[in-house]
N, C-alpha and C. Protein backbone atom coordinates (compact mmCIF):
# COMPACT_ATOMS: atom_id res chain seq x y z
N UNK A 1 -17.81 12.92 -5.37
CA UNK A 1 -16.51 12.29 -5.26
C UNK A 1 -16.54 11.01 -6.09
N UNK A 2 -15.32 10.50 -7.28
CA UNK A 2 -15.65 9.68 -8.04
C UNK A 2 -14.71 8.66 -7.21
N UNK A 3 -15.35 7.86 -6.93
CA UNK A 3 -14.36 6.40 -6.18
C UNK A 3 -14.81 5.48 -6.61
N UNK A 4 -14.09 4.18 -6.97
CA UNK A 4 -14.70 3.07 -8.26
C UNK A 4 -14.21 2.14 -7.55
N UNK A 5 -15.05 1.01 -7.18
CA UNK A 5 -14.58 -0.41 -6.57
C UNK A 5 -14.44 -1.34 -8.27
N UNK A 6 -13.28 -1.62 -8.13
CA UNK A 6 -13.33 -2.14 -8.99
C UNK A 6 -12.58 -4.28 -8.70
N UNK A 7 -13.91 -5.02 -9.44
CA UNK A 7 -14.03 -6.15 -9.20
C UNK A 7 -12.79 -7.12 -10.30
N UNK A 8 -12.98 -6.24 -11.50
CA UNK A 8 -12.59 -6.92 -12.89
C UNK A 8 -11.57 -6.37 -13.15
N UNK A 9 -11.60 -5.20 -14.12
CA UNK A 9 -10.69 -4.36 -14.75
C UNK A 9 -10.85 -3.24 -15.06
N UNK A 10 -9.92 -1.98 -15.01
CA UNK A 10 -10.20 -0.52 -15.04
C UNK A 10 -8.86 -0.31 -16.18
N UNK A 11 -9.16 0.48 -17.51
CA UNK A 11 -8.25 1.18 -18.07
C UNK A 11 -7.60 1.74 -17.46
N UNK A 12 -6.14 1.92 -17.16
CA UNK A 12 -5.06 3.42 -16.87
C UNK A 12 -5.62 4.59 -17.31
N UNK A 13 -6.48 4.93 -18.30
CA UNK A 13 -6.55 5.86 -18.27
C UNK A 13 -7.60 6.36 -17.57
N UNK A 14 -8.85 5.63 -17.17
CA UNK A 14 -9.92 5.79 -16.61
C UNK A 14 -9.28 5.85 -14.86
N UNK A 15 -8.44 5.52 -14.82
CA UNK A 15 -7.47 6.11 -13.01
C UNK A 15 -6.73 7.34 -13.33
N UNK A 16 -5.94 7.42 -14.48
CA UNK A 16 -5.84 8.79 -15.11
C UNK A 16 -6.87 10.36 -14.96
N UNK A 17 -8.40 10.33 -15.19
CA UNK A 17 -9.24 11.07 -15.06
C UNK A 17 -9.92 11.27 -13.43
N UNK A 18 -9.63 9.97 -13.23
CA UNK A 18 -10.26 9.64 -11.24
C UNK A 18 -9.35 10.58 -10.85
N UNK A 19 -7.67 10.32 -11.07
CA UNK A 19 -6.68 11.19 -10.13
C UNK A 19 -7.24 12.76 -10.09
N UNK A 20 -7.92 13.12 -11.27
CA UNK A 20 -7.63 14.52 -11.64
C UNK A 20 -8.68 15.05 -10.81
N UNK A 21 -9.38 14.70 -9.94
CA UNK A 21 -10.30 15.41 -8.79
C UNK A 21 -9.35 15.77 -7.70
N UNK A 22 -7.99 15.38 -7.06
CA UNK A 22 -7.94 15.72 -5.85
C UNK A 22 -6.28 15.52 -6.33
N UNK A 23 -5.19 14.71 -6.62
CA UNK A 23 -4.30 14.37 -6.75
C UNK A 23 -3.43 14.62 -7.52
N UNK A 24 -3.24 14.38 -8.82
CA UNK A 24 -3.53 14.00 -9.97
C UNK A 24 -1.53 14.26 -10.04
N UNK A 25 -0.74 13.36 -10.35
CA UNK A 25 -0.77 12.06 -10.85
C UNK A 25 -1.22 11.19 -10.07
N UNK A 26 -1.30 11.94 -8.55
CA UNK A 26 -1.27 10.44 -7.60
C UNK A 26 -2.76 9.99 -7.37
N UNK A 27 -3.12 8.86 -6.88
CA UNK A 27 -4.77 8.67 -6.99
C UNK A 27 -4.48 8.07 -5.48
N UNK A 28 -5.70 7.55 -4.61
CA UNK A 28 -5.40 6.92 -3.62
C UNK A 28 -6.48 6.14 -3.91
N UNK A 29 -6.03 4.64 -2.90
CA UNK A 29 -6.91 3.84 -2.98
C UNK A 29 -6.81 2.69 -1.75
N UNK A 30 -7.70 1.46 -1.67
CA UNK A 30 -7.92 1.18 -0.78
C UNK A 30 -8.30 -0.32 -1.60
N UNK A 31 -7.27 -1.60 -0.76
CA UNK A 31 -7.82 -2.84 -1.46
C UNK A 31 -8.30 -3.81 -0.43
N UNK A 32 -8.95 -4.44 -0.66
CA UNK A 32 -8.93 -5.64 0.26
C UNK A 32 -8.75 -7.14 -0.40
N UNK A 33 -7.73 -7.08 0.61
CA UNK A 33 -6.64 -8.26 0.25
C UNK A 33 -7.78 -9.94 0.26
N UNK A 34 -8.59 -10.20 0.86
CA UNK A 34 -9.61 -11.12 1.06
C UNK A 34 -10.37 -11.43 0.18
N UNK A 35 -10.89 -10.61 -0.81
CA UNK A 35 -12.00 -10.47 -1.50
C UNK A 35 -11.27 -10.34 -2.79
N UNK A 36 -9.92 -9.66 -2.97
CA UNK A 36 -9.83 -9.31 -4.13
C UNK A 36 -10.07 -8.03 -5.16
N UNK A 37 -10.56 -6.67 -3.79
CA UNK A 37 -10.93 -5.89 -4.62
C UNK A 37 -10.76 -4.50 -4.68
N UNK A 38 -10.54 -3.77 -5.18
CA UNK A 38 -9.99 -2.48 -4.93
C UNK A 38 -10.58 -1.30 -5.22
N UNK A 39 -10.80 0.03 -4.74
CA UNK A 39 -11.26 0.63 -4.38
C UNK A 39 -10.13 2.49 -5.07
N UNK A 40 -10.81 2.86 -6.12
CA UNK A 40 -9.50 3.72 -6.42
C UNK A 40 -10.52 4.79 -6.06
N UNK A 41 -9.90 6.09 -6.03
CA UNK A 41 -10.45 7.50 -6.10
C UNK A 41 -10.87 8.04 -4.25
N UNK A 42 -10.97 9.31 -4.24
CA UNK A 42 -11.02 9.68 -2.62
C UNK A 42 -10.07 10.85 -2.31
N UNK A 43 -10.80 11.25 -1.55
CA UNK A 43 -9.99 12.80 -1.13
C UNK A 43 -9.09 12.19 0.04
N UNK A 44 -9.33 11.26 0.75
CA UNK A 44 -8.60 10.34 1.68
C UNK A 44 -8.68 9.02 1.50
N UNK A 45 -7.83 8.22 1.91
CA UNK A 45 -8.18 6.82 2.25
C UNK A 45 -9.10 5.96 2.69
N UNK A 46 -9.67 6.32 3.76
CA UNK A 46 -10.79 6.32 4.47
C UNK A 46 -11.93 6.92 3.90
N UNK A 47 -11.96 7.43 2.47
CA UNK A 47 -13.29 7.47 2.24
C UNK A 47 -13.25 6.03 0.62
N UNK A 48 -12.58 5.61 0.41
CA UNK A 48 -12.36 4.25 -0.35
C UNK A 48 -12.59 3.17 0.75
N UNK A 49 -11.87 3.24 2.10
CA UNK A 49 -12.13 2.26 2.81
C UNK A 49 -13.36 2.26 3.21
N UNK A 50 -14.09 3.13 3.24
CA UNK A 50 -15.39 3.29 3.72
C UNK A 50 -16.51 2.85 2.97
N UNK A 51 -16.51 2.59 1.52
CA UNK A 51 -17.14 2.20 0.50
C UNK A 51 -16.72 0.82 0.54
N UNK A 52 -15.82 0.71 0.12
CA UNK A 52 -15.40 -1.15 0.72
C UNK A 52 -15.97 -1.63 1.57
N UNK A 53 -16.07 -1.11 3.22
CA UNK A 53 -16.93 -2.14 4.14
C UNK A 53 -18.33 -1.55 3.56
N UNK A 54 -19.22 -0.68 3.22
CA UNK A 54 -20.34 -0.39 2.90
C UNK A 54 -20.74 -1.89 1.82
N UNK A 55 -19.48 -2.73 0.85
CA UNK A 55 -20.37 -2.81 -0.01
C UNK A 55 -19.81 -4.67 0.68
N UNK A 56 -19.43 -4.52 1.95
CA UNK A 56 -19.63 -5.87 2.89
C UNK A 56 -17.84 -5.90 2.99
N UNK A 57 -16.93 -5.36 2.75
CA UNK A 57 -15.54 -5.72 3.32
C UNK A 57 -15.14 -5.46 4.73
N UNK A 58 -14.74 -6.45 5.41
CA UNK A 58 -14.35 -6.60 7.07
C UNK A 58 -12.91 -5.32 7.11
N UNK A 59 -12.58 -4.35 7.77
CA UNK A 59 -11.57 -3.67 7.80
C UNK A 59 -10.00 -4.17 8.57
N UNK A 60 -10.49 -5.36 9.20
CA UNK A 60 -8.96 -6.23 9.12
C UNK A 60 -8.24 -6.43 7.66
N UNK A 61 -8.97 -6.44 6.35
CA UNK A 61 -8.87 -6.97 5.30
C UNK A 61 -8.19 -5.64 4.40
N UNK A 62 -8.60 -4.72 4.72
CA UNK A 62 -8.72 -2.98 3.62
C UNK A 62 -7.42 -2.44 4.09
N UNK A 63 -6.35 -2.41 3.46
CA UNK A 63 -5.46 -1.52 3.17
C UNK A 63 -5.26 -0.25 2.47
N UNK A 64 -4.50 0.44 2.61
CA UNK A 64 -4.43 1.36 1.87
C UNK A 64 -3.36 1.91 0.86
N UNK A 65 -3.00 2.79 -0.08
CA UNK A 65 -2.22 3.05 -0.54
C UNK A 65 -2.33 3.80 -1.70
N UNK A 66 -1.46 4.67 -1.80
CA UNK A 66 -1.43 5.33 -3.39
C UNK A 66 -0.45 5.02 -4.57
N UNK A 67 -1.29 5.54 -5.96
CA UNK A 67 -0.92 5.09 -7.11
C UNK A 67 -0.55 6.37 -7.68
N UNK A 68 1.11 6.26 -8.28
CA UNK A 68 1.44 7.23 -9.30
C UNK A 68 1.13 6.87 -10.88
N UNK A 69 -0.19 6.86 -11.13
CA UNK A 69 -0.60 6.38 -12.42
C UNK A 69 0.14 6.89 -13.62
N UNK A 70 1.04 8.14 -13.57
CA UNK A 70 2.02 7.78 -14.77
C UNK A 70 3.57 7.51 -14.75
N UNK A 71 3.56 7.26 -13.58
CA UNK A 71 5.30 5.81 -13.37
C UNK A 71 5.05 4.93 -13.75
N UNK A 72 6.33 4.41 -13.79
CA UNK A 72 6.23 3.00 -14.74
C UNK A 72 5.57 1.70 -13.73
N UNK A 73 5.12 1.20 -14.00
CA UNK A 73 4.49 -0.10 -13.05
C UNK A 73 5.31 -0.88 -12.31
N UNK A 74 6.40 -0.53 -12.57
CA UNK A 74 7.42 -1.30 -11.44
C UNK A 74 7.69 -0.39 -10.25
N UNK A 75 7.16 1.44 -9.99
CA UNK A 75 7.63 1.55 -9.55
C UNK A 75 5.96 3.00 -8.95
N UNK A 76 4.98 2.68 -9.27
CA UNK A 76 3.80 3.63 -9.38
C UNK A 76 3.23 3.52 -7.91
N UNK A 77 3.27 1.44 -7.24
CA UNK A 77 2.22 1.80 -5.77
C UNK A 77 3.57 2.38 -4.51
N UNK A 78 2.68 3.24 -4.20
CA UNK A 78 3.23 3.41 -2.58
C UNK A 78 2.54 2.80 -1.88
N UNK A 79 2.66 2.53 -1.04
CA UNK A 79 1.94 1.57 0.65
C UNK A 79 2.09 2.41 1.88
N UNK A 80 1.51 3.26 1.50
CA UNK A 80 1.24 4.18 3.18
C UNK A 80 0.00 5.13 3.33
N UNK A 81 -0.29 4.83 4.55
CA UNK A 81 -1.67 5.49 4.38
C UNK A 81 -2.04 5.64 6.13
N UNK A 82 -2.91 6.36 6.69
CA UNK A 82 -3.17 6.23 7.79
C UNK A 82 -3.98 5.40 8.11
N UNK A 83 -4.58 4.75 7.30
CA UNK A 83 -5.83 3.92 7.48
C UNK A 83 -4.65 2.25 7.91
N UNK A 84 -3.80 2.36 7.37
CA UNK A 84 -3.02 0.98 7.76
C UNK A 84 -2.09 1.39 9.23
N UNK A 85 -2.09 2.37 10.08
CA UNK A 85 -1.66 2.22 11.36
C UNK A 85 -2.34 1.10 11.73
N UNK A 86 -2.20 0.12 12.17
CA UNK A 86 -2.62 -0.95 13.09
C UNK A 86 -1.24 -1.66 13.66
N UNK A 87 -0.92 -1.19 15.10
CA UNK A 87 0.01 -1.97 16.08
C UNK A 87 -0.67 -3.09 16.36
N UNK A 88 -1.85 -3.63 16.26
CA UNK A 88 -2.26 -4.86 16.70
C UNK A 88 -2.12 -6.32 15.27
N UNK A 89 -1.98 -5.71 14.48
CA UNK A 89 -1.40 -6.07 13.28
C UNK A 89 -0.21 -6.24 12.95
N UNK A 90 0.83 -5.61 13.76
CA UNK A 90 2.17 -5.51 13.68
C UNK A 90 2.41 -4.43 12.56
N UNK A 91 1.96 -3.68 12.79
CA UNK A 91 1.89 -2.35 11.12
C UNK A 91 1.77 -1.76 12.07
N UNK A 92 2.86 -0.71 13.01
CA UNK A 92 2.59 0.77 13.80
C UNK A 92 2.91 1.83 12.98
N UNK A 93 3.17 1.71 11.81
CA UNK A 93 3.22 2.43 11.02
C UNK A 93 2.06 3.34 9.57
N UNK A 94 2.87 4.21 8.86
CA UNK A 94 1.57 4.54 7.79
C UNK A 94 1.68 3.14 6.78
N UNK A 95 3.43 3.36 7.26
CA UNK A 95 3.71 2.80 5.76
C UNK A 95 3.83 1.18 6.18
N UNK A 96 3.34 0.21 4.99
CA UNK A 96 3.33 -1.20 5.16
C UNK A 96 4.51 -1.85 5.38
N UNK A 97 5.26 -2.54 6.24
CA UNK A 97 6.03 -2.84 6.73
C UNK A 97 6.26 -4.53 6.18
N UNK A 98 5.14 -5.34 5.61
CA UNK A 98 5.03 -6.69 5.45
C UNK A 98 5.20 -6.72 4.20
N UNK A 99 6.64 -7.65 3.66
CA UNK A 99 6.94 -7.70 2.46
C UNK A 99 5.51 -8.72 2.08
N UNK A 100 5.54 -9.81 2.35
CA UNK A 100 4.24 -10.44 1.85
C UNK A 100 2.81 -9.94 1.59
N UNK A 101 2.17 -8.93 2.60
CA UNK A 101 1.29 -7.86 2.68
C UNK A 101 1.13 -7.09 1.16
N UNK A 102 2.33 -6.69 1.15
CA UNK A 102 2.89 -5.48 -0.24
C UNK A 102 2.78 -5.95 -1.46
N UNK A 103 3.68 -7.83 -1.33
CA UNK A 103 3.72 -8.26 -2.69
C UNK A 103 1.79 -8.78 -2.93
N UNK A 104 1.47 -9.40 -1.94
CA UNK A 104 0.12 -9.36 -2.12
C UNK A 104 -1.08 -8.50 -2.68
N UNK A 105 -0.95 -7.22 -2.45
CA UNK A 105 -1.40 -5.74 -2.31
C UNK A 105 -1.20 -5.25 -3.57
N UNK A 106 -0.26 -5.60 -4.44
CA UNK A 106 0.44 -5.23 -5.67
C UNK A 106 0.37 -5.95 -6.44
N UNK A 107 -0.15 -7.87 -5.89
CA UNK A 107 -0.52 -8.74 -7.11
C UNK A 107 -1.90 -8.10 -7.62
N UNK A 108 -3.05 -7.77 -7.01
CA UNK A 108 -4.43 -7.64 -7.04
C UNK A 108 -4.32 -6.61 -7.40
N UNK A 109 -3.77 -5.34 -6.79
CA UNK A 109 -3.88 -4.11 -7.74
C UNK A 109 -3.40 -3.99 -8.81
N UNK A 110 -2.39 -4.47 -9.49
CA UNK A 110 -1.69 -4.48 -10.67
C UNK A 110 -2.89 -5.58 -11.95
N UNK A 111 -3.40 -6.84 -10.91
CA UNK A 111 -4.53 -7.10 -12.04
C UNK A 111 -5.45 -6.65 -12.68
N UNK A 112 -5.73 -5.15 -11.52
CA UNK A 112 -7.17 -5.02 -12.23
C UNK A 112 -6.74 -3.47 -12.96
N UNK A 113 -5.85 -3.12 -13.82
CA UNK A 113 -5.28 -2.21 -14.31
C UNK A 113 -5.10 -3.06 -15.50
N UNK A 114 -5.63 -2.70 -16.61
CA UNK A 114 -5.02 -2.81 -18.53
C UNK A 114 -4.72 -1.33 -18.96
């Protein structure tokens, strides 16, 4: 399973070839909002989130969500995932409910994409 934490920067097209194991346009992934770092590729969510705390991320922090890597960037992340049900969070939902959460979630993922 190819899943890439990525710290810096990942070509589009190199999320392009990740999608094409399980998805493909869509990729899923998993960021954490704390650290800064994101987590693309996975047959589920929970196996990106799972590599994240492996490589030390707290799971209060790891969201989830998928990428339509060939929409246009204004319109490619979705924000839903099962891994973000948390009612103790105020998220009883898949889907992210916190405009700040989202715009946050979408500053960091959108950086580490050229």
């Amino acid at each position: 399973m190819d899943i890439r934490i990525i710290e810096n920067t990942i070509p589009v097209a190199e999320l392009q070839e990740i999608a094409k194991e399980f998805y493909s346009p869509m990729l899923k992934g998993a960021v954490d909002v704390e650290k800064e770092i994101v987590a693309f590729g996975g047959e589920y969510h929970m196996d990106a989130n799972n590599l994240l705390i492996e490589q030390g991320s707290e799971q209060k922090n790891i969201w989830g969500f998928n990428i339509y890597v060939d929409n246009p960037r204004d319109s490619w992340i979705e924000y839903t995932a099962l891994i973000n049900i948390r009612p103790v969070n105020k998220n009883p939902d898949m889907e992210i409910e916190d405009a700040d959460l989202r715009a946050r979630m979408k500053e960091i993922i959108e950086s580490k994409i050229i």
